[in-house]
C-alpha atoms as a PDB file:
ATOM      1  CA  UNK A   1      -1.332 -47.711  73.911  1.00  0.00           C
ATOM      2  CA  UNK A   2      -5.229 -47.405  72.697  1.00  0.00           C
ATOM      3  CA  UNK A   3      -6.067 -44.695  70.351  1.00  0.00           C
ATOM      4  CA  UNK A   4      -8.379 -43.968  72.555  1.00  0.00           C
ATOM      5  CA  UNK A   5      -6.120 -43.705  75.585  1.00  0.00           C
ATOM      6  CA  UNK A   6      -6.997 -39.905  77.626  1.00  0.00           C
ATOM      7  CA  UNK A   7      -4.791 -37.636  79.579  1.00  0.00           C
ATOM      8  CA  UNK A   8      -5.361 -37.639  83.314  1.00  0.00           C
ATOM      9  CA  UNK A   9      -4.366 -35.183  86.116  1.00  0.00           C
ATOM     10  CA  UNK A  10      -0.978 -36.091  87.596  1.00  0.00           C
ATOM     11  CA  UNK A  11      -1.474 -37.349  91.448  1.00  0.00           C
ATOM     12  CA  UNK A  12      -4.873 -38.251  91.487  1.00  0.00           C
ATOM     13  CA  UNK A  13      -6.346 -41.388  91.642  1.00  0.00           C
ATOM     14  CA  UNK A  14      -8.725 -43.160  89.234  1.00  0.00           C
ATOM     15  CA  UNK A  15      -9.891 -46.032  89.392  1.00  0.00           C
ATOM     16  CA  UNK A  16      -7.684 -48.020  86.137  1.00  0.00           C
ATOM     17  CA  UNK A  17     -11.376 -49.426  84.617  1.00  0.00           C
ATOM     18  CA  UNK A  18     -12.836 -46.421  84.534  1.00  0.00           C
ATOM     19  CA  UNK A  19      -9.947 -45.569  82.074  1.00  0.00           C
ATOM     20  CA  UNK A  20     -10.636 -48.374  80.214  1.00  0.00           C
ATOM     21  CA  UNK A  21     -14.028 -48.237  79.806  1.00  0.00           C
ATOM     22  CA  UNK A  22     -13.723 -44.680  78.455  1.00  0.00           C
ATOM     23  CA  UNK A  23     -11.350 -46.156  75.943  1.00  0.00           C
ATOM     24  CA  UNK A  24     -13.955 -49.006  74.944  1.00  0.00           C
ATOM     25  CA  UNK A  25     -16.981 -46.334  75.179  1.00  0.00           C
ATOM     26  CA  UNK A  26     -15.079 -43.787  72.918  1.00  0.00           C
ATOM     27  CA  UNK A  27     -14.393 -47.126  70.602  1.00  0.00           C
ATOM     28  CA  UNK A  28     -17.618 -48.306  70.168  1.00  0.00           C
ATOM     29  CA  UNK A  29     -19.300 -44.910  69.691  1.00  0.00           C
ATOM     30  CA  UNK A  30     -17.363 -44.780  66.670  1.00  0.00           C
ATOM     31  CA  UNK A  31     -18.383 -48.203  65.502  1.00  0.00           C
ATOM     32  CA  UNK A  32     -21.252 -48.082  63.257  1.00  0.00           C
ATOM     33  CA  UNK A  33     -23.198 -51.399  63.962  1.00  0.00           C
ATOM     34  CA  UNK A  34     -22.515 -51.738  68.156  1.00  0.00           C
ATOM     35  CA  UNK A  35     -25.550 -49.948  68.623  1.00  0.00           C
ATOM     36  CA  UNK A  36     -27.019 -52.477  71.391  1.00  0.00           C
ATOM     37  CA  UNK A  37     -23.109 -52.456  72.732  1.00  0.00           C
ATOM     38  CA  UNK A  38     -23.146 -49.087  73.241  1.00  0.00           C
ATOM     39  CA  UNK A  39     -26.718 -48.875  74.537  1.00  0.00           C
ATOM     40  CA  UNK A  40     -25.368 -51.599  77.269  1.00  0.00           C
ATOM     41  CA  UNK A  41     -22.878 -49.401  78.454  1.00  0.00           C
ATOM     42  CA  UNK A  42     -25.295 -47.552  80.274  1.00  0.00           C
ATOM     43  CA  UNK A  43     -27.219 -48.783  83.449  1.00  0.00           C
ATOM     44  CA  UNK A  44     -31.110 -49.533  82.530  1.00  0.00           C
ATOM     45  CA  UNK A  45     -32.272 -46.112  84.238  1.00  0.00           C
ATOM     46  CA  UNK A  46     -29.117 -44.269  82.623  1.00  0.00           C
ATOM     47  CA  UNK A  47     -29.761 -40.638  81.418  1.00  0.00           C
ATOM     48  CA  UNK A  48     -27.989 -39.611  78.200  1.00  0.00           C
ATOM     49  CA  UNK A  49     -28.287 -35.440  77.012  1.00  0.00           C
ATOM     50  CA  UNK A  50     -26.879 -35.243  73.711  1.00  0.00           C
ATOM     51  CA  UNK A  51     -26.688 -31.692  73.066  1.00  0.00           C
ATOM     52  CA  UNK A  52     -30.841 -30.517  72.690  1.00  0.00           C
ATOM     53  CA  UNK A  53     -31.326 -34.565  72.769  1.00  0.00           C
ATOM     54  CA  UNK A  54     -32.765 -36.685  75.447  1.00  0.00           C
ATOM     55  CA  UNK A  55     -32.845 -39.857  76.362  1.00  0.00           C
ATOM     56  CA  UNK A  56     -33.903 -41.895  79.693  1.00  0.00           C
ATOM     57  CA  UNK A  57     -33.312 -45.798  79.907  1.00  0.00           C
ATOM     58  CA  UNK A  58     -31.534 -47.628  77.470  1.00  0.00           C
ATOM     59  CA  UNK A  59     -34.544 -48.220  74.852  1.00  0.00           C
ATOM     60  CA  UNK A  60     -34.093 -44.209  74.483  1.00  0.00           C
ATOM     61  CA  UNK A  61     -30.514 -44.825  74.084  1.00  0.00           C
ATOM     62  CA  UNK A  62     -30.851 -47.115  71.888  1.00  0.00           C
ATOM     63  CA  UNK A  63     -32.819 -45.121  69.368  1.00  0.00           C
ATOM     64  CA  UNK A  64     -30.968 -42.377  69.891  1.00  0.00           C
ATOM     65  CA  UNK A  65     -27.855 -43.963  69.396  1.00  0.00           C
ATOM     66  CA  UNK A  66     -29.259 -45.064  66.158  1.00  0.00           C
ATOM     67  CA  UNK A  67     -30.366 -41.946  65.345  1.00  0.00           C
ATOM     68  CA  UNK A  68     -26.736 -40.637  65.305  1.00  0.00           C
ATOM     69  CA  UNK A  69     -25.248 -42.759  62.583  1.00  0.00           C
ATOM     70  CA  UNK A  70     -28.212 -41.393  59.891  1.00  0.00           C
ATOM     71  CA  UNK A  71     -26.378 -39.434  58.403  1.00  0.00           C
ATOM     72  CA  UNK A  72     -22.668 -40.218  59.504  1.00  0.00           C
ATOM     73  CA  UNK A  73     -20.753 -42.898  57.634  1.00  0.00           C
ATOM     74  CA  UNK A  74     -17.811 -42.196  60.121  1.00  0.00           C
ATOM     75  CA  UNK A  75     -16.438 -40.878  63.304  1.00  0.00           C
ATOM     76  CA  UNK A  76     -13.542 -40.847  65.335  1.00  0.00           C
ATOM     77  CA  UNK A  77     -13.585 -39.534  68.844  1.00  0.00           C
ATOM     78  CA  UNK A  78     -10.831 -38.003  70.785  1.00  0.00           C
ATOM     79  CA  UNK A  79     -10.936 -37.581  74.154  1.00  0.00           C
ATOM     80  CA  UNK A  80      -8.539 -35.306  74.917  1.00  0.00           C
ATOM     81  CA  UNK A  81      -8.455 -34.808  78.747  1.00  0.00           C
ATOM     82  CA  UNK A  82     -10.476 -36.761  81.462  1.00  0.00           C
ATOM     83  CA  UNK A  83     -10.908 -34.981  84.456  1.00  0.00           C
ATOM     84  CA  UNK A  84     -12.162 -37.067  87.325  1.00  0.00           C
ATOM     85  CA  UNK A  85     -13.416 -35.017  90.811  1.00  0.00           C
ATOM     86  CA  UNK A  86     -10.891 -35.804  93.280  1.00  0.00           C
ATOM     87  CA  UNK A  87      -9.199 -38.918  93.779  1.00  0.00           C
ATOM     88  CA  UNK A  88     -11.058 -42.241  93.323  1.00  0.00           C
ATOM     89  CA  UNK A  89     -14.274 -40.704  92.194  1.00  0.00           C
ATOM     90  CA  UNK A  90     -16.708 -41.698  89.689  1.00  0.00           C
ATOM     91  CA  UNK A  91     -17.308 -38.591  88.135  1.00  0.00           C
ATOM     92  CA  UNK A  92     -15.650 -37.011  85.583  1.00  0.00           C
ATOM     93  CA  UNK A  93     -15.635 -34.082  83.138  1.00  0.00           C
ATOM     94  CA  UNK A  94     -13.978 -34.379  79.382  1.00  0.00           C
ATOM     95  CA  UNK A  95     -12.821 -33.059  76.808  1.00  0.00           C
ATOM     96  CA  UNK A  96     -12.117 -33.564  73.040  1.00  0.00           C
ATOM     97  CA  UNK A  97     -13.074 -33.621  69.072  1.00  0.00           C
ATOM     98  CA  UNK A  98     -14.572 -35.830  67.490  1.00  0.00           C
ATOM     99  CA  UNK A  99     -14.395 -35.820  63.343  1.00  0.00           C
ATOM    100  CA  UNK A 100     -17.056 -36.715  60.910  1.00  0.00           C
ATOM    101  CA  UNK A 101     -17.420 -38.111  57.729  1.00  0.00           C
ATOM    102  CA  UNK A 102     -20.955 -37.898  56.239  1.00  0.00           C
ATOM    103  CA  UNK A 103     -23.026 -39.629  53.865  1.00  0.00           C
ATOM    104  CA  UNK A 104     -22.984 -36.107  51.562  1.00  0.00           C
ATOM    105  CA  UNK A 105     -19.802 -36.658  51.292  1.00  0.00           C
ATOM    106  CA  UNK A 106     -18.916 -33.473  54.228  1.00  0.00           C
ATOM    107  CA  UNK A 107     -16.298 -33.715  56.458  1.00  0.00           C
ATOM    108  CA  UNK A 108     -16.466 -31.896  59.665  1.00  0.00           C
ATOM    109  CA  UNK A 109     -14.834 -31.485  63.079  1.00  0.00           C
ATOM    110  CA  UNK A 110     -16.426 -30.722  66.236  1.00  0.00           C
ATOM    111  CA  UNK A 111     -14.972 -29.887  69.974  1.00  0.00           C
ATOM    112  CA  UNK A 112     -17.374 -31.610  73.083  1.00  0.00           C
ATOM    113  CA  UNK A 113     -16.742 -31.729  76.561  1.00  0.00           C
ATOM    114  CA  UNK A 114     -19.201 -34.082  78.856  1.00  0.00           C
ATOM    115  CA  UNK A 115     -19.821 -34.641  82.164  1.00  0.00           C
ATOM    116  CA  UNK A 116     -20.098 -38.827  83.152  1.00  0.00           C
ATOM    117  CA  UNK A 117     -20.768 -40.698  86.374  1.00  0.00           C
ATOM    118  CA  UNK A 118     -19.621 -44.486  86.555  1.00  0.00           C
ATOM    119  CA  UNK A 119     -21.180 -46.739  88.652  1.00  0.00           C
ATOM    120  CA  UNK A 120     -20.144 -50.561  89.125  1.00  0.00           C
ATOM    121  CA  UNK A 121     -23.234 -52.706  88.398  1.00  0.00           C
ATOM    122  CA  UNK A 122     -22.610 -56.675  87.946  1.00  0.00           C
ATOM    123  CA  UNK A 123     -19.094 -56.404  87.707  1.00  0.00           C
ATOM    124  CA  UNK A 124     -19.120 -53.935  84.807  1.00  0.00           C
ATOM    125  CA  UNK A 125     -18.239 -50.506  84.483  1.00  0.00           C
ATOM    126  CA  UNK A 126     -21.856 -48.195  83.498  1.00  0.00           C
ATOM    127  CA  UNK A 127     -22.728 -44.542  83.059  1.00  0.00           C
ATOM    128  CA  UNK A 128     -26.206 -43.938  84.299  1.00  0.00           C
ATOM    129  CA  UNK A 129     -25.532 -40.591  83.150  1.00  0.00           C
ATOM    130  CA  UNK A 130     -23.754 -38.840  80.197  1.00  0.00           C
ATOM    131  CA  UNK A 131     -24.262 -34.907  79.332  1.00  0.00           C
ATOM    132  CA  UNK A 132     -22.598 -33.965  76.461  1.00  0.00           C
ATOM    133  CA  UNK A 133     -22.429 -30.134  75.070  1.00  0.00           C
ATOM    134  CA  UNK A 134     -21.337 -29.854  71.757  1.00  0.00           C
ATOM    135  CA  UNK A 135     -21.912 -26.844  68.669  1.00  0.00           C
ATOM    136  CA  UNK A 136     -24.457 -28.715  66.801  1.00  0.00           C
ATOM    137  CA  UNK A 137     -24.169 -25.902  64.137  1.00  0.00           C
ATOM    138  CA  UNK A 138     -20.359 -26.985  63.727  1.00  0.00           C
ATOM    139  CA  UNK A 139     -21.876 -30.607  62.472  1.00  0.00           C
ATOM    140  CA  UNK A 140     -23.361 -29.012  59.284  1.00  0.00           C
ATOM    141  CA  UNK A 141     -20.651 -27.277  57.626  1.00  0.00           C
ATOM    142  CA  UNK A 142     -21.390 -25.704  54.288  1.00  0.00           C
ATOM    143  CA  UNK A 143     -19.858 -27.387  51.647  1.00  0.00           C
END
């Protein structure tokens, strides 16, 4: 079993790669070079809300994206709990931590939850969009 493997509602249905791409998403969000991998795991229109952050189209991903690893020198996500709506759908809210090591040498853990739709777009699994809502304040712990 993946690390990265999520708790699902018993009974319903969803669809077994949208499990696994939220395994490889969660993955490569925590790898600090796939920033064009994770950028192409959106669709080319995709809209990604990071908190106060916005990006449309994967060129805004991608900067954003890059943005993100500034200051971290690690992370490790959690996904706790996916919750897709209703059997065989393509939405989904989460939840889960993610932990942080940064460059100053801080350590910090924050709780997210996110709302994602999956589409299927030349046989790969894609978000066009991804909301997360997270306590930015809980990112910059004193030290």
């Amino acid at each position: 079993m993946s690390s990265y493997a999520s708790e699902y509602p018993a009974g319903d249905k969803f669809d077994p790669e949208y499990k696994a791409f939220f395994e490889q998403f969660y993955e490569t969000s925590d790898t600090p070079s796939a920033h064009e991998k994770y950028s192409n795991q959106f669709t080319q229109d995709a809209t990604l809300i990071m908190a106060s952050k916005n990006a449309q189209g994967r060129e805004e991903i991608l900067s954003l994206r890059k943005g993100m690893w500034e200051k971290v020198n690690s992370r490790k996500h959690t996904a706790v709990k996916i919750y897709p709506f209703g059997s065989d759908s393509n939405e989904a809210m989460l939840y889960g931590k993610v932990e942080y090591s940064l460059k100053d040498g801080r350590e910090a853990t924050v709780d997210w939850a996110a709302r994602a739709h999956l589409v299927k777009q030349d046989g790969a699994v894609m978000m066009d969009f991804y909301q997360v809502y997270l306590d930015t304040a809980a990112q910059n712990p004193s030290k």
